[in-house]
Protein backbone atom coordinates (compact mmCIF):
# COMPACT_ATOMS: atom_id res chain seq x y z
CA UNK A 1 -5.74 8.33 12.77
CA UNK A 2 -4.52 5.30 11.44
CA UNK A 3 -6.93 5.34 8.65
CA UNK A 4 -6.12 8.55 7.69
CA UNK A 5 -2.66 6.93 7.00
CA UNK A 6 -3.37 4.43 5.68
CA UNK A 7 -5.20 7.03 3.24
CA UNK A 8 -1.76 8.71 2.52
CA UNK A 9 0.05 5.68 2.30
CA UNK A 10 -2.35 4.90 -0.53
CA UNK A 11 -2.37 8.01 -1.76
CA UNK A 12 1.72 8.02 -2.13
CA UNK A 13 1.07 4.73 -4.22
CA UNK A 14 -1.25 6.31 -6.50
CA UNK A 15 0.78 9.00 -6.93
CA UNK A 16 4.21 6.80 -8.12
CA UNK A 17 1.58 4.67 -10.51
CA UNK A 18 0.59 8.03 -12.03
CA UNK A 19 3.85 9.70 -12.49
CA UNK A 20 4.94 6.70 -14.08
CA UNK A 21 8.32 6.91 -13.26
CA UNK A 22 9.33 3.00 -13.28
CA UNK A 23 7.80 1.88 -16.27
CA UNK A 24 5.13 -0.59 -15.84
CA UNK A 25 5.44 -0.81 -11.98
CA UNK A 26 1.78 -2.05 -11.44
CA UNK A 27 2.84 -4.93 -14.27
CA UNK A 28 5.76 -5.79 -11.89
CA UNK A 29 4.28 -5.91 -8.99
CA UNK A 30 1.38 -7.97 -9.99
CA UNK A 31 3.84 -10.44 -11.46
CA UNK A 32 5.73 -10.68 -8.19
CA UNK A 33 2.79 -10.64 -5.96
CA UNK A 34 0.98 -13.77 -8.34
CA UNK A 35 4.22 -15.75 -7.72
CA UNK A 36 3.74 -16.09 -4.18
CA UNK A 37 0.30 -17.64 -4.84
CA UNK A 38 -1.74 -15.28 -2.96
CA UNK A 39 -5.17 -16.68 -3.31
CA UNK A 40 -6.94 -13.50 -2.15
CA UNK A 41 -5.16 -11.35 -4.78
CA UNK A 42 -5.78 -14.25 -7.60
CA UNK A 43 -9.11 -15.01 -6.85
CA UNK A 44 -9.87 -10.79 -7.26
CA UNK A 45 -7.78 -10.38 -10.39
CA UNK A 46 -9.66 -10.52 -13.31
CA UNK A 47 -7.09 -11.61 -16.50
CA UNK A 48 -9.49 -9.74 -18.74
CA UNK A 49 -7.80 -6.44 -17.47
CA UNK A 50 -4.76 -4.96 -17.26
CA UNK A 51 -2.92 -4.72 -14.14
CA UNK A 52 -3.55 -0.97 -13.56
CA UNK A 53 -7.69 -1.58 -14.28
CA UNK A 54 -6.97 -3.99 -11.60
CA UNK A 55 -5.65 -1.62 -9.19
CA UNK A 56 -8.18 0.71 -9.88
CA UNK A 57 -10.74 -1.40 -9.49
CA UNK A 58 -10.16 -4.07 -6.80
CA UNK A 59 -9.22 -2.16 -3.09
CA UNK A 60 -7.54 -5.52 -1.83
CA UNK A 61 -4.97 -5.43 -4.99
CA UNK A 62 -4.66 -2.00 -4.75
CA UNK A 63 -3.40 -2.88 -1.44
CA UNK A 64 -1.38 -5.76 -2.55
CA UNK A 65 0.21 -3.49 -4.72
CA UNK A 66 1.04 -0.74 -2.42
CA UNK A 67 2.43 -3.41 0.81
CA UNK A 68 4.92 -3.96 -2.49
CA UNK A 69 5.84 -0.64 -3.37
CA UNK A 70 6.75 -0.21 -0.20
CA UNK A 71 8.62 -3.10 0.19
CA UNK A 72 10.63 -2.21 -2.71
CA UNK A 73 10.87 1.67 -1.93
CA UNK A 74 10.90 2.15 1.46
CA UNK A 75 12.82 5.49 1.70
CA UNK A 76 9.42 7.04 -0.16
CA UNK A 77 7.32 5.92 2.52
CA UNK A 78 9.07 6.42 5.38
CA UNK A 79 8.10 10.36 5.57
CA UNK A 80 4.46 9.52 6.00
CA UNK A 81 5.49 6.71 8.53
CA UNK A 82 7.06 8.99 10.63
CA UNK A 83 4.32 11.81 10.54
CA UNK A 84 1.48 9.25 11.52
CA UNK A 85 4.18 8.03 14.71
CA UNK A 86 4.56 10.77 15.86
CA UNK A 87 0.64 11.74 16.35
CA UNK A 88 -0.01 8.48 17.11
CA UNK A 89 2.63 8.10 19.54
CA UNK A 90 0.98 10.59 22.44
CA UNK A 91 -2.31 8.30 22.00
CA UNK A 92 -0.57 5.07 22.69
CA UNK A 93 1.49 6.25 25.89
CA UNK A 94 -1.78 7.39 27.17
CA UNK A 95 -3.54 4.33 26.45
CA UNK A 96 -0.69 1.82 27.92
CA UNK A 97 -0.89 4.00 31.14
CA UNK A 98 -4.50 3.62 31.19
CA UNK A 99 -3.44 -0.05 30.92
CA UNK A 100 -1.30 -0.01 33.89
C-alpha cells in the first residue's frame, strides 16, 4: 500500500513536469535542492544533462525533486495523501492492537 503511493505521489510529479505549467520547475528545483549540498543528489547529477534528463534518468533525483514539489505545492498533493490514510488507516489500528 504504501508503495502504491508512493507510485501516485510520483506519478502527480510527473504529471506537473509534463504539463509544464511553472516554467522550468525541474530547473528550480534542482537549483534549490543543490544549495542545500545534498551529496546524494550531487554525486547522481550528471552536469552533462539537463535537469529534466536528470529526473528521468536518476530515481533518487526524481525523488529529490518530487519531496520539493511537494514542499512547495502541498494543496496538489494532499488528495492522494488523504486517499492512501484512509486505506492505510484500518491496517495500522489493527496492527497497534496486535501490539497491545
Amino acid at each position: 500500500m504504501i508503495k502504491e503511493r508512493d507510485t501516485a505521489l510520483a506519478a502527480l510529479s510527473d504529471q506537473m513536469i509534463a504539463a509544464a505549467a511553472i516554467p522550468d520547475l525541474v530547473e528550480q528545483a534542482v537549483v534549490d535542492i543543490r544549495q542545500k549540498k545534498d551529496t546524494g543528489f550531487n554525486f547522481a547529477y550528471e552536469r552533462e544533462k539537463t535537469a529534466l534528463e536528470n529526473y528521468q534518468a536518476h530515481r533518487y533525483i526524481a525523488l529529490e525533486v518530487s519531496h520539493w514539489l511537494e514542499a512547495r505545492f502541498p494543496e496538489r498533493f494532499e488528495e492522494v495523501r488523504k486517499q492512501f490514510a484512509a486505506k492505510l488507516e484500518p491496517i495500522e489500528r489493527s496492527l497497534r492492537e496486535l501490539g497491545k
